[in-house]
N, C-alpha and C. Protein backbone atom coordinates (compact mmCIF):
# COMPACT_ATOMS: atom_id res chain seq x y z
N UNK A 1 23.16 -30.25 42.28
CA UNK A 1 22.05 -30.87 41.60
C UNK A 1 21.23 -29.83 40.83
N UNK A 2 20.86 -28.56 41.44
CA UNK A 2 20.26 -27.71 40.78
C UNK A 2 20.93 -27.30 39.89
N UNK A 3 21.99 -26.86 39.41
CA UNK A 3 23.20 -26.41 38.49
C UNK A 3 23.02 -27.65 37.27
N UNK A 4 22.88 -29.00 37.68
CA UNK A 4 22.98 -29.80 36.46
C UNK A 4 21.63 -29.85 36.14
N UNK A 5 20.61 -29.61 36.84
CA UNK A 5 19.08 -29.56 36.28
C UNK A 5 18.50 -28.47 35.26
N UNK A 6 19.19 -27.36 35.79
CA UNK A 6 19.38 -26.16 34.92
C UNK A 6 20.51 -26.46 33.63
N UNK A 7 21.26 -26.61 33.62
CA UNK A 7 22.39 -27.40 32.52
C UNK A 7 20.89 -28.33 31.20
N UNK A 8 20.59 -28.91 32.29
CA UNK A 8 19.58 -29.80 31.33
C UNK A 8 18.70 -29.24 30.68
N UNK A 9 18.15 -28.56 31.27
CA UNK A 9 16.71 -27.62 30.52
C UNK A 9 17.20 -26.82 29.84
N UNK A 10 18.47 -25.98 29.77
CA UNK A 10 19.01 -25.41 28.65
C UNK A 10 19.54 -26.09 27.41
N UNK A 11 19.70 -27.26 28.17
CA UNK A 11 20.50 -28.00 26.87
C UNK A 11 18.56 -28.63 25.63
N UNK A 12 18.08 -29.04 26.62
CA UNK A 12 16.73 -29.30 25.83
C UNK A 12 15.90 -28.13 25.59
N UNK A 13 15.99 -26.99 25.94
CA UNK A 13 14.94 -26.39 25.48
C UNK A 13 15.39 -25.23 23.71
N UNK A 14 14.92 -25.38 22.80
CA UNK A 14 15.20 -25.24 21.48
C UNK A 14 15.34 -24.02 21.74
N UNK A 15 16.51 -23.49 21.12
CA UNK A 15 17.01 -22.17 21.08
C UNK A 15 16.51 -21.58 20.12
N UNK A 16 16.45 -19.99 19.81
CA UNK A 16 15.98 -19.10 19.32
C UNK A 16 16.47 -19.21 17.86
N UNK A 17 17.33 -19.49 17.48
CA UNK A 17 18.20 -19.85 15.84
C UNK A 17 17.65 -21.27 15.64
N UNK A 18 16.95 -21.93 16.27
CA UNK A 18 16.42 -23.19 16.08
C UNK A 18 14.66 -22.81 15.43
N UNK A 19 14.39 -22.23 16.33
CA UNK A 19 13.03 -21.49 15.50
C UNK A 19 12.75 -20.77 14.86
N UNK A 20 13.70 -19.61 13.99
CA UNK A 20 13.88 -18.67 13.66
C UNK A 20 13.55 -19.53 12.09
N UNK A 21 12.41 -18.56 11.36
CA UNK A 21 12.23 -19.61 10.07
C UNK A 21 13.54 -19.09 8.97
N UNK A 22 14.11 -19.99 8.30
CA UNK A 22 14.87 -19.79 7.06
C UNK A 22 14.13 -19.26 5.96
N UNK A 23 14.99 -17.99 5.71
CA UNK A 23 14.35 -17.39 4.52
C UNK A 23 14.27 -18.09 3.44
N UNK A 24 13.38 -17.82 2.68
CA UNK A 24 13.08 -18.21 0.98
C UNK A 24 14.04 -17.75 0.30
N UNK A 25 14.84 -18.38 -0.62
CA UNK A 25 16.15 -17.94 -1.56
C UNK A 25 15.27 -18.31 -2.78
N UNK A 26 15.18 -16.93 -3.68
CA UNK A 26 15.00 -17.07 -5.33
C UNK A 26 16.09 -16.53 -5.92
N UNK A 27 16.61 -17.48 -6.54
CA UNK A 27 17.26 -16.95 -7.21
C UNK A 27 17.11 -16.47 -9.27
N UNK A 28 17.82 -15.33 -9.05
CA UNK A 28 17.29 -14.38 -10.43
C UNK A 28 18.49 -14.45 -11.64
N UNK A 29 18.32 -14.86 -12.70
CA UNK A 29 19.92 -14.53 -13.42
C UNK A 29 19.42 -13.76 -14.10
N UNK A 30 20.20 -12.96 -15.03
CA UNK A 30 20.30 -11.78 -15.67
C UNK A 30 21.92 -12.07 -16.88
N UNK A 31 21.17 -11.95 -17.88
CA UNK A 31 22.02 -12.29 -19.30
C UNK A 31 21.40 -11.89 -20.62
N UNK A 32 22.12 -12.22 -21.30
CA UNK A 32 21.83 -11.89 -23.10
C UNK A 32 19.99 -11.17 -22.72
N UNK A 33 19.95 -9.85 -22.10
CA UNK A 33 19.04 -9.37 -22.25
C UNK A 33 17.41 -10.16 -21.72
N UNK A 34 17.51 -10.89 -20.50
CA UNK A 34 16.49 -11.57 -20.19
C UNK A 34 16.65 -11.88 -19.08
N UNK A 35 15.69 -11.82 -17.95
CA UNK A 35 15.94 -12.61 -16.21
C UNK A 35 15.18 -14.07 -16.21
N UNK A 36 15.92 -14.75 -15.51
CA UNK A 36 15.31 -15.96 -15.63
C UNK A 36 15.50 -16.43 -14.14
N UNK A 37 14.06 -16.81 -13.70
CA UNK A 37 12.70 -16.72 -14.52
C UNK A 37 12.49 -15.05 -14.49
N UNK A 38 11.61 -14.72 -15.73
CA UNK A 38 10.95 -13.44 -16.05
C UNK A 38 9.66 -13.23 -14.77
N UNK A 39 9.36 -14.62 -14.65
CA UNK A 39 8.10 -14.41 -13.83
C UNK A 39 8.09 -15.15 -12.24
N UNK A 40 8.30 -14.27 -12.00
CA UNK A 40 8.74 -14.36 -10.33
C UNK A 40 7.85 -14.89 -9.28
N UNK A 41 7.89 -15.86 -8.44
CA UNK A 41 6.78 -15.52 -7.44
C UNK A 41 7.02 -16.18 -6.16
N UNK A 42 6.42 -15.25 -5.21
CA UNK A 42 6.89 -15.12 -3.66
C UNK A 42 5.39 -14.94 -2.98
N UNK A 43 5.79 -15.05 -1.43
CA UNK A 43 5.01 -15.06 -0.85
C UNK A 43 4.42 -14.13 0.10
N UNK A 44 3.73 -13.40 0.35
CA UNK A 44 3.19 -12.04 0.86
C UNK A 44 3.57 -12.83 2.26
N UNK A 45 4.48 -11.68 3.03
CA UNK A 45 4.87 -12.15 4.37
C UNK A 45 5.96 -13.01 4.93
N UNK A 46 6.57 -13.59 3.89
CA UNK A 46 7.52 -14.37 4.35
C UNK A 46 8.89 -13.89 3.59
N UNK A 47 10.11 -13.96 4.86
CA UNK A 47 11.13 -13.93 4.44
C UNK A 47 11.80 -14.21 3.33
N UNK A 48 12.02 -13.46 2.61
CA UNK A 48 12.76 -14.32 1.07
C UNK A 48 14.10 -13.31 0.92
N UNK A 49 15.05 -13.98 0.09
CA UNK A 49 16.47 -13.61 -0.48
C UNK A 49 16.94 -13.49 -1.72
N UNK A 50 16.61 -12.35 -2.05
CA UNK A 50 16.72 -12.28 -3.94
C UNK A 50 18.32 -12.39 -4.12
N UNK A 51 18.71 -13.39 -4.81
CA UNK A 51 19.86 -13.36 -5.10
C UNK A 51 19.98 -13.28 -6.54
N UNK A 52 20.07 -11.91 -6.85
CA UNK A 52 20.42 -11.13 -8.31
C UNK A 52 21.97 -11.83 -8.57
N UNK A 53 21.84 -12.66 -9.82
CA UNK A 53 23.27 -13.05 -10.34
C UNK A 53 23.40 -12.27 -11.97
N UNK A 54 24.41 -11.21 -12.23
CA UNK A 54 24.45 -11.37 -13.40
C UNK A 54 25.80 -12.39 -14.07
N UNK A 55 25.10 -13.19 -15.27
CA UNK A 55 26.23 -13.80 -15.88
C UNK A 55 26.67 -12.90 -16.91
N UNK A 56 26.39 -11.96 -17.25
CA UNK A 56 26.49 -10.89 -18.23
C UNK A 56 28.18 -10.50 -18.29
N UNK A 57 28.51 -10.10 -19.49
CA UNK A 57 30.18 -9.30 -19.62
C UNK A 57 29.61 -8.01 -19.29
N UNK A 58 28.73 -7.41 -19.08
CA UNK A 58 28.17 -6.26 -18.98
C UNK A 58 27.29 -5.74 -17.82
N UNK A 59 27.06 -4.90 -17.05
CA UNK A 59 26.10 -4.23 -16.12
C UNK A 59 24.71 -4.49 -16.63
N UNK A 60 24.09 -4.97 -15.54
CA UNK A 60 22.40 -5.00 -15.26
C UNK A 60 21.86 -4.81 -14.74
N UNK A 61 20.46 -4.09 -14.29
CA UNK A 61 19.93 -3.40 -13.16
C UNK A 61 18.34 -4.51 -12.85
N UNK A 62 18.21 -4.41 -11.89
CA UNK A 62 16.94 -5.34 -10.96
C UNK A 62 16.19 -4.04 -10.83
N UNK A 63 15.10 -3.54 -11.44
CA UNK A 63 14.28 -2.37 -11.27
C UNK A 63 13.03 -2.74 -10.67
N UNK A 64 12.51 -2.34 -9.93
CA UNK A 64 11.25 -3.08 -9.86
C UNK A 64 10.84 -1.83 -8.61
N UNK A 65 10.52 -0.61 -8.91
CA UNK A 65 10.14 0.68 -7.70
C UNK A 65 9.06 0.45 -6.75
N UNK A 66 8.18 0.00 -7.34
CA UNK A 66 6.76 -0.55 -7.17
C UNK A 66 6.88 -2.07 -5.77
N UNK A 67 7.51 -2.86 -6.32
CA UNK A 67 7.74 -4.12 -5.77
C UNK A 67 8.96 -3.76 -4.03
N UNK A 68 9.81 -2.69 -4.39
CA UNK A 68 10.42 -2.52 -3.26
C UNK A 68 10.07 -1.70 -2.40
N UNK A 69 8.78 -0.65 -2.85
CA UNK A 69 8.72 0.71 -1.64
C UNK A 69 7.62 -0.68 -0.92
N UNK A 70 6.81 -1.51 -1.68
CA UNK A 70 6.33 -2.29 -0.77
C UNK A 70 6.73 -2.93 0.29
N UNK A 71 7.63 -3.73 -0.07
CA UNK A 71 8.43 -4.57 0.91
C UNK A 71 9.02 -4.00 1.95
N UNK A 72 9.60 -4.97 3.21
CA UNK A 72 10.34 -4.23 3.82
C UNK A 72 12.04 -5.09 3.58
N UNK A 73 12.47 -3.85 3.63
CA UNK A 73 13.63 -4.70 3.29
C UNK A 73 14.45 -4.71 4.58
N UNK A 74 15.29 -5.72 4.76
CA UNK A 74 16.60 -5.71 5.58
C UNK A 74 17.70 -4.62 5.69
N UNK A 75 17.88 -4.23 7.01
CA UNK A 75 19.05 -3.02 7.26
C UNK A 75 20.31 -3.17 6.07
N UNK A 76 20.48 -3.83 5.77
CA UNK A 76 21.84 -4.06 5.24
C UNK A 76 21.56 -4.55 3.77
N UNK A 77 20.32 -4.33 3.14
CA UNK A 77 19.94 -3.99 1.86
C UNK A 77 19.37 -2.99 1.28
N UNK A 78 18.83 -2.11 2.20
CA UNK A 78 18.77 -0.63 1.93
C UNK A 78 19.34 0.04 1.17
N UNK A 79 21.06 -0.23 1.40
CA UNK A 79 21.81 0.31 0.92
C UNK A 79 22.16 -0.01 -0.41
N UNK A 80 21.58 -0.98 -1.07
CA UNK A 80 21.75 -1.90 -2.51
C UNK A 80 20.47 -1.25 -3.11
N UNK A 81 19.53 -0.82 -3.22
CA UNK A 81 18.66 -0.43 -3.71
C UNK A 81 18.65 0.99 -3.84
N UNK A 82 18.41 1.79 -4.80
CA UNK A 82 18.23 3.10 -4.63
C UNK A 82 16.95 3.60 -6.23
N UNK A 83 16.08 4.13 -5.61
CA UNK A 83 15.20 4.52 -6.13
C UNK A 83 14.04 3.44 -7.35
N UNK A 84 14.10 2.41 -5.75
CA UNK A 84 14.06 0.79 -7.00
C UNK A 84 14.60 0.36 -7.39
N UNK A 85 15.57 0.23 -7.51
CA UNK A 85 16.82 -0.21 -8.37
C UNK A 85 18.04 -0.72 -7.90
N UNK A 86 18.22 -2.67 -8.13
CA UNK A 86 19.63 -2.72 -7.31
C UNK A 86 20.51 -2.70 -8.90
N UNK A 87 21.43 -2.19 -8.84
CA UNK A 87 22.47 -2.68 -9.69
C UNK A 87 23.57 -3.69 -9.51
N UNK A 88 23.69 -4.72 -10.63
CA UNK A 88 24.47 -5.84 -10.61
C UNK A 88 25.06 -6.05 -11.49
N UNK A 89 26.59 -5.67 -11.30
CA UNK A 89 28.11 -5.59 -12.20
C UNK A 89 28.08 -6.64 -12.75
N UNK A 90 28.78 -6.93 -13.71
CA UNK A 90 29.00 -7.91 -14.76
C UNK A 90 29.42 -9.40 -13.74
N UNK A 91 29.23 -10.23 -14.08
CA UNK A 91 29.96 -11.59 -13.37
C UNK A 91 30.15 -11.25 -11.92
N UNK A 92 28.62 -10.82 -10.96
CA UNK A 92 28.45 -10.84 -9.66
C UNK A 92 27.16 -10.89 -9.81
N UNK A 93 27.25 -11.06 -8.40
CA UNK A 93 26.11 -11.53 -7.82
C UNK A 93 25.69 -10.42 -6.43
N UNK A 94 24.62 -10.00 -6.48
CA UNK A 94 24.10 -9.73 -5.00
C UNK A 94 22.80 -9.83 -4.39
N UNK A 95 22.49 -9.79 -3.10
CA UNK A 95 21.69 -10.60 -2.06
C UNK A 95 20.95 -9.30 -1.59
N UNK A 96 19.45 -9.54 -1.62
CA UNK A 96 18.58 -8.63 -1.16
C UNK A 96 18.01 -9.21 -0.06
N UNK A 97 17.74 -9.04 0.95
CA UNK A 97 16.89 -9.53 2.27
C UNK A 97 15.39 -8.62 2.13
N UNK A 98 14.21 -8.66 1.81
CA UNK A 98 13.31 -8.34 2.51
C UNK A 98 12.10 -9.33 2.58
N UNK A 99 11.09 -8.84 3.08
CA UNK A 99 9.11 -9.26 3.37
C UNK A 99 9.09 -8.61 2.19
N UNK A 100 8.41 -9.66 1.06
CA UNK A 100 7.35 -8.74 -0.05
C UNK A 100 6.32 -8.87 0.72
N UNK A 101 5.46 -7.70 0.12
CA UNK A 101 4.27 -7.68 0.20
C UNK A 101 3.45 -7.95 -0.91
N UNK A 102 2.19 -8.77 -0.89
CA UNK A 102 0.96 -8.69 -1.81
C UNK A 102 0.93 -7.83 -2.90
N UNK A 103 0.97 -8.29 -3.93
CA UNK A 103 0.45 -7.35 -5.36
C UNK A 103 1.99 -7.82 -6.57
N UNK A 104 1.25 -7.21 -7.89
CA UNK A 104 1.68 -7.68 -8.69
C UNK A 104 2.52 -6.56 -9.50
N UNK A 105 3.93 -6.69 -10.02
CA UNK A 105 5.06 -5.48 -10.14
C UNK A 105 5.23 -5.52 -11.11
N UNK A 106 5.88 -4.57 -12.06
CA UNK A 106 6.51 -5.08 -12.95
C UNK A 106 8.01 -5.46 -12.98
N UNK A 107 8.82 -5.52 -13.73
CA UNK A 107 10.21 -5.47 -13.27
C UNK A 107 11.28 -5.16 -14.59
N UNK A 108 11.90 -4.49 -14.59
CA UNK A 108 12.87 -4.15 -16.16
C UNK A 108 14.29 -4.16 -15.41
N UNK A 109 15.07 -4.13 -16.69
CA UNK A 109 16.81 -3.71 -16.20
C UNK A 109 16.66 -2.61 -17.03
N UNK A 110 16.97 -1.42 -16.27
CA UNK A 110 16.85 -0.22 -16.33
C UNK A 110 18.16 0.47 -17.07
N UNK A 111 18.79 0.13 -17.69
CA UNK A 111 20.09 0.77 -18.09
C UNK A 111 19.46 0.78 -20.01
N UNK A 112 19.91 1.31 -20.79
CA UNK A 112 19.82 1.82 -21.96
C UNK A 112 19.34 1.14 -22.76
N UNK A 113 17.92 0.87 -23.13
CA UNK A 113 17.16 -0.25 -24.02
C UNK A 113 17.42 -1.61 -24.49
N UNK A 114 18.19 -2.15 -22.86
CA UNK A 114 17.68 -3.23 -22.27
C UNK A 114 16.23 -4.24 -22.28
N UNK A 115 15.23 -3.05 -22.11
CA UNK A 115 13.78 -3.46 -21.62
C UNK A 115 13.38 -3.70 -22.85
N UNK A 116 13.54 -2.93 -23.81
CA UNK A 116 13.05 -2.78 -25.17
C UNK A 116 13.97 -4.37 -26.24
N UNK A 117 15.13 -4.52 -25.49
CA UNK A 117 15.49 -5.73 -25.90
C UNK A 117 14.62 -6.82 -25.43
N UNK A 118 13.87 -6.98 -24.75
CA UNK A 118 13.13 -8.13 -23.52
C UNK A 118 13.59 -8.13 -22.60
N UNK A 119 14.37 -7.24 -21.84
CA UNK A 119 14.69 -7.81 -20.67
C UNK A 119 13.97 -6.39 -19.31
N UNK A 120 12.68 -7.89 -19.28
CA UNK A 120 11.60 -7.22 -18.49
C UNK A 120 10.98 -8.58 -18.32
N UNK A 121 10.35 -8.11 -16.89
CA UNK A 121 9.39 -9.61 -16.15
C UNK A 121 8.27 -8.50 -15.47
N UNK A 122 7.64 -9.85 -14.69
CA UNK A 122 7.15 -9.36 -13.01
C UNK A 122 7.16 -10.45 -12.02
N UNK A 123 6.71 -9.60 -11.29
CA UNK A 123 7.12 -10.38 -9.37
C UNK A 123 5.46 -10.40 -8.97
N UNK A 124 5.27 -11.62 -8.87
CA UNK A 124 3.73 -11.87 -8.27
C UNK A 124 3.87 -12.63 -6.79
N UNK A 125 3.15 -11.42 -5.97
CA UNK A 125 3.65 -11.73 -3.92
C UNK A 125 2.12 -12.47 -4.02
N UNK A 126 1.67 -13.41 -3.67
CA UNK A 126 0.61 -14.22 -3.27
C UNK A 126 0.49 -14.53 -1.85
């Protein structure tokens, strides 16, 4: 009897992946020299998932130095970022995990007068 009473309260009591909040997914494209949307916005404190897509025949960079030493990012996006900067190969896509924090960034694709073409935004954490 005790074995199926215990059975029960495990089975009803909400497991840890049941409360665990789902991150925020924005997603970013990157093409003919422009991110869309240019003007980004997230929430100071809550989980979000930048999913950088370029549709581009060409390399594009997610720059934003300012916007990432803030945040914290996820173990396993660390490694996608380097000195601000994720880079995203032609016809891929990749996934950033962190917490923004509060304040307002700018953001460019950093590869060879790109920015100077328009392709520049910002990220506003509210």
């Amino acid at each position: 009897m005790k074995t199926l009473l215990a059975l029960l309260a495990l089975a009803s009591a909400p497991s840890a992946l049941a409360q665990a909040p789902q991150p925020a997914a924005v997603t970013v494209t990157m093409e003919n020299f422009k991110f869309e949307p240019n003007a980004i916005q997230l929430r100071s404190g809550v989980p979000t998932i930048l999913h950088l897509v370029n549709d581009a025949g060409g390399g594009h960079s997610f720059s934003a130095p300012q916007f990432f030493a803030a945040a914290k990012l996820a173990p396993a996006s660390q490694r996608l970022v380097h000195d601000g900067t994720v880079e995203v190969p032609k016809h891929s896509a990749v996934d950033i995990e962190l917490i923004p924090s509060a304040g307002q960034y700018p953001l460019k694709c950093s590869h060879t007068l790109h920015a100077a073409f328009g392709m520049k935004g910002s990220i506003t954490v509210r």
